[in-house]
Each structure stands twice: as C-alpha cells, then as structure tokens.
C-alpha atoms as a PDB file:
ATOM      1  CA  UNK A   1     -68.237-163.451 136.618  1.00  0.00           C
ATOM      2  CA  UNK A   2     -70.902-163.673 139.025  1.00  0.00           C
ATOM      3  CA  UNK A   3     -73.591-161.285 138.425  1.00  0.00           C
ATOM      4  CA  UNK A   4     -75.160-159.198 141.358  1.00  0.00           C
ATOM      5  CA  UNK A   5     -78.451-157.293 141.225  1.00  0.00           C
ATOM      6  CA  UNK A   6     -79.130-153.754 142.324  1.00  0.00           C
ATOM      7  CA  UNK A   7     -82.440-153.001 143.834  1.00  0.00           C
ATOM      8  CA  UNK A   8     -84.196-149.548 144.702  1.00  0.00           C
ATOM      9  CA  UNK A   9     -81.963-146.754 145.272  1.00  0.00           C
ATOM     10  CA  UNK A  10     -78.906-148.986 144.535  1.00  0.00           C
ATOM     11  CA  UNK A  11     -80.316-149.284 141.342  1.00  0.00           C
ATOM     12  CA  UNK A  12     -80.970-146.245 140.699  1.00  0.00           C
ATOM     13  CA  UNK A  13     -77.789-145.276 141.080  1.00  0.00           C
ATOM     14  CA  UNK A  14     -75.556-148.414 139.985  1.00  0.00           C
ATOM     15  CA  UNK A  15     -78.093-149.897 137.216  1.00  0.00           C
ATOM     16  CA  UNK A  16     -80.010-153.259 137.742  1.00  0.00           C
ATOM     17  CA  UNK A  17     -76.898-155.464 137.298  1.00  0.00           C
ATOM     18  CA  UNK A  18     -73.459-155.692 137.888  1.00  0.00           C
ATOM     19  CA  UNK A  19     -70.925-158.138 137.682  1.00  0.00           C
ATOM     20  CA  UNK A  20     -68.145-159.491 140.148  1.00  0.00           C
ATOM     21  CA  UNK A  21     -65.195-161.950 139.790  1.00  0.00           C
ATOM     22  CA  UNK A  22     -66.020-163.967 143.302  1.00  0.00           C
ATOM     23  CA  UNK A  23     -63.062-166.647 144.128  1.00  0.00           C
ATOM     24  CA  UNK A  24     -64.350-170.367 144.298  1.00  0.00           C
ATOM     25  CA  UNK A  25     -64.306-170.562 147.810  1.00  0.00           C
ATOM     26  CA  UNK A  26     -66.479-167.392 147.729  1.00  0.00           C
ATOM     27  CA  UNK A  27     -66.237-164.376 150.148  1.00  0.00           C
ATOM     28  CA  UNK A  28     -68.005-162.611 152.746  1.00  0.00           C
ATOM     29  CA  UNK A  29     -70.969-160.126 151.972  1.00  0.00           C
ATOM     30  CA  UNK A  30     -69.580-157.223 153.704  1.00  0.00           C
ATOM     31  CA  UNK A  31     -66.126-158.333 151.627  1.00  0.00           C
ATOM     32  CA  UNK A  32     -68.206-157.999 148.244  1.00  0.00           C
ATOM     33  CA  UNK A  33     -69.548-154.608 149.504  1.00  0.00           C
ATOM     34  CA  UNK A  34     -66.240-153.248 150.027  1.00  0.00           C
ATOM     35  CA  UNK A  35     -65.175-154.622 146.926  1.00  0.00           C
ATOM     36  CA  UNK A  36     -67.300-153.336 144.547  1.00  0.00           C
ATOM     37  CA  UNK A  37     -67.401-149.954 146.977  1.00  0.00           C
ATOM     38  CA  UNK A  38     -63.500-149.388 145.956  1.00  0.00           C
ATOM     39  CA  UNK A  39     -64.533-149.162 142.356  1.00  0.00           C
ATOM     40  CA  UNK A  40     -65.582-145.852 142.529  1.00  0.00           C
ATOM     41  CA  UNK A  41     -67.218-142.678 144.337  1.00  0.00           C
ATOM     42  CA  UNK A  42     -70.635-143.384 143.114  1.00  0.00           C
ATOM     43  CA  UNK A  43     -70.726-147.137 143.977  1.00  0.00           C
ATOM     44  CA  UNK A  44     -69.439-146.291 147.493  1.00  0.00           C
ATOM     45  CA  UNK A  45     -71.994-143.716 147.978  1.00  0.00           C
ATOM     46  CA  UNK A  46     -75.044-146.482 146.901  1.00  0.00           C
ATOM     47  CA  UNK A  47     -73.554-149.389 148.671  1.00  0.00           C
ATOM     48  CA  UNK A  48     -72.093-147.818 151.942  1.00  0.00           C
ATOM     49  CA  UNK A  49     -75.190-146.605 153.441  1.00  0.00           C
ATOM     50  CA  UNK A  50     -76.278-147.910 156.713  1.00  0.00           C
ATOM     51  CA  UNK A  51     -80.306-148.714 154.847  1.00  0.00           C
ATOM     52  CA  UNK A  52     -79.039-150.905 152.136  1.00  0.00           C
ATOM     53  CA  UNK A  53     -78.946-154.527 152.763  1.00  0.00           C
ATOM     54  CA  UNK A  54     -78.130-157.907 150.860  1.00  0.00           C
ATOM     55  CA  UNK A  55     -79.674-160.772 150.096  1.00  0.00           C
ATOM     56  CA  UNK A  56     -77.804-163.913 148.889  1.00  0.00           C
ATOM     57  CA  UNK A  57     -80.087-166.696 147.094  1.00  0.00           C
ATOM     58  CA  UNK A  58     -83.392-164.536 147.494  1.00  0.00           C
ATOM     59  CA  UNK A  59     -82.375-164.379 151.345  1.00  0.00           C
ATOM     60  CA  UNK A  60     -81.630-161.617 153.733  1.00  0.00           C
ATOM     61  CA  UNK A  61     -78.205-162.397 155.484  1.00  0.00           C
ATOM     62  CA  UNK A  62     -75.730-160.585 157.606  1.00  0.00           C
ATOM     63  CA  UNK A  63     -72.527-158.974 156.674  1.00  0.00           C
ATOM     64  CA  UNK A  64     -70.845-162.042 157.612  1.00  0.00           C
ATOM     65  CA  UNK A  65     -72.485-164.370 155.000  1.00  0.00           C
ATOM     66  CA  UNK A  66     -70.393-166.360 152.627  1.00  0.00           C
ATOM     67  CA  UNK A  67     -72.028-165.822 149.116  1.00  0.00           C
ATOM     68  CA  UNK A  68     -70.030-168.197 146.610  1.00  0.00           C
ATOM     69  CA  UNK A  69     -69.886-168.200 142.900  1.00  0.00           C
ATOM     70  CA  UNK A  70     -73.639-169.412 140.978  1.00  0.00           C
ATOM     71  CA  UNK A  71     -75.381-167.579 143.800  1.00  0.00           C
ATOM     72  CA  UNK A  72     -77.594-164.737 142.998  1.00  0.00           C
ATOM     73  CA  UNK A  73     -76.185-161.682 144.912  1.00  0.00           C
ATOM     74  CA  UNK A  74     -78.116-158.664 145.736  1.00  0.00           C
ATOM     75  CA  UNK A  75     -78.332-155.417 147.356  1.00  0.00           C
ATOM     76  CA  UNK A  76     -81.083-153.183 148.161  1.00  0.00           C
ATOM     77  CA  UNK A  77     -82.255-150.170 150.059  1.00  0.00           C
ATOM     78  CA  UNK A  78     -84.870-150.234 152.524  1.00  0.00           C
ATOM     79  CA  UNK A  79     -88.793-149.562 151.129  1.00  0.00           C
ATOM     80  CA  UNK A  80     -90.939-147.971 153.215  1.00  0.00           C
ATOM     81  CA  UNK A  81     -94.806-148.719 153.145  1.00  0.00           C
ATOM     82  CA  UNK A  82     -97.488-147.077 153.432  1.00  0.00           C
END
C-alpha cells in the first residue's frame, strides 16, 4: 500500500494519512483522486474541490501526472497568506 498524505482542509477532514493500493506501473493523479473520491461522501467532498491540489515527491504536478508506487503522494488545499 502506498501511503498518501492529507494536508490542510483535506486533512481535516480525511486525517493526515491514508493509504492506496497503486498498480506497479502506477496511475494518473486525477485517477488516484477519483479513486479514493469513490470511497465515500466525505472523501469526495475533501478531494473534489476545485482548491485542492497534489503534489507527487514534494512536487506540485498536474492532473495528468503519473505517481507510481514508493512515491510520496499528497493532496492539499490552497493556504492563503497574509
């Protein structure tokens, strides 16, 4: 199981950690997203929100990133400063 972290209001919601059964060739982020969205109400509600975004290995990508297993996976809402 590949482990993804929660950030902010994600984490709030979902915990700090979750975990996620990614194939070996890996799958898209916006694939994991849906994924773990289908799980259930809450998860969809944190995860499906047009302010959270994902990092894969500490790095802000796109939907379309690949994110393989022994990467760390994460999503997060947006901060705002001030």
């Amino acid at each position: 199981m590949t482990p993804i972290l929660f950030f902010g209001r994600v984490g709030e919601r979902l915990g700090p950690e979750g975990s996620f059964d990614l194939p070996s060739e890996g799958l898209t982020v916006r694939e994991i997203r849906n994924l773990l969205a289908e799980r259930d109400e809450v998860a969809a509600d944190a995860l499906l929100r047009p302010d959270v975004r994902a990092s894969v290995d500490m790095v802000v990508v796109s939907e379309d990133s690949l994110a393989r297993p022994g990467q760390e996976i994460a999503f997060f809402s947006l901060f705002s400063g001030g």
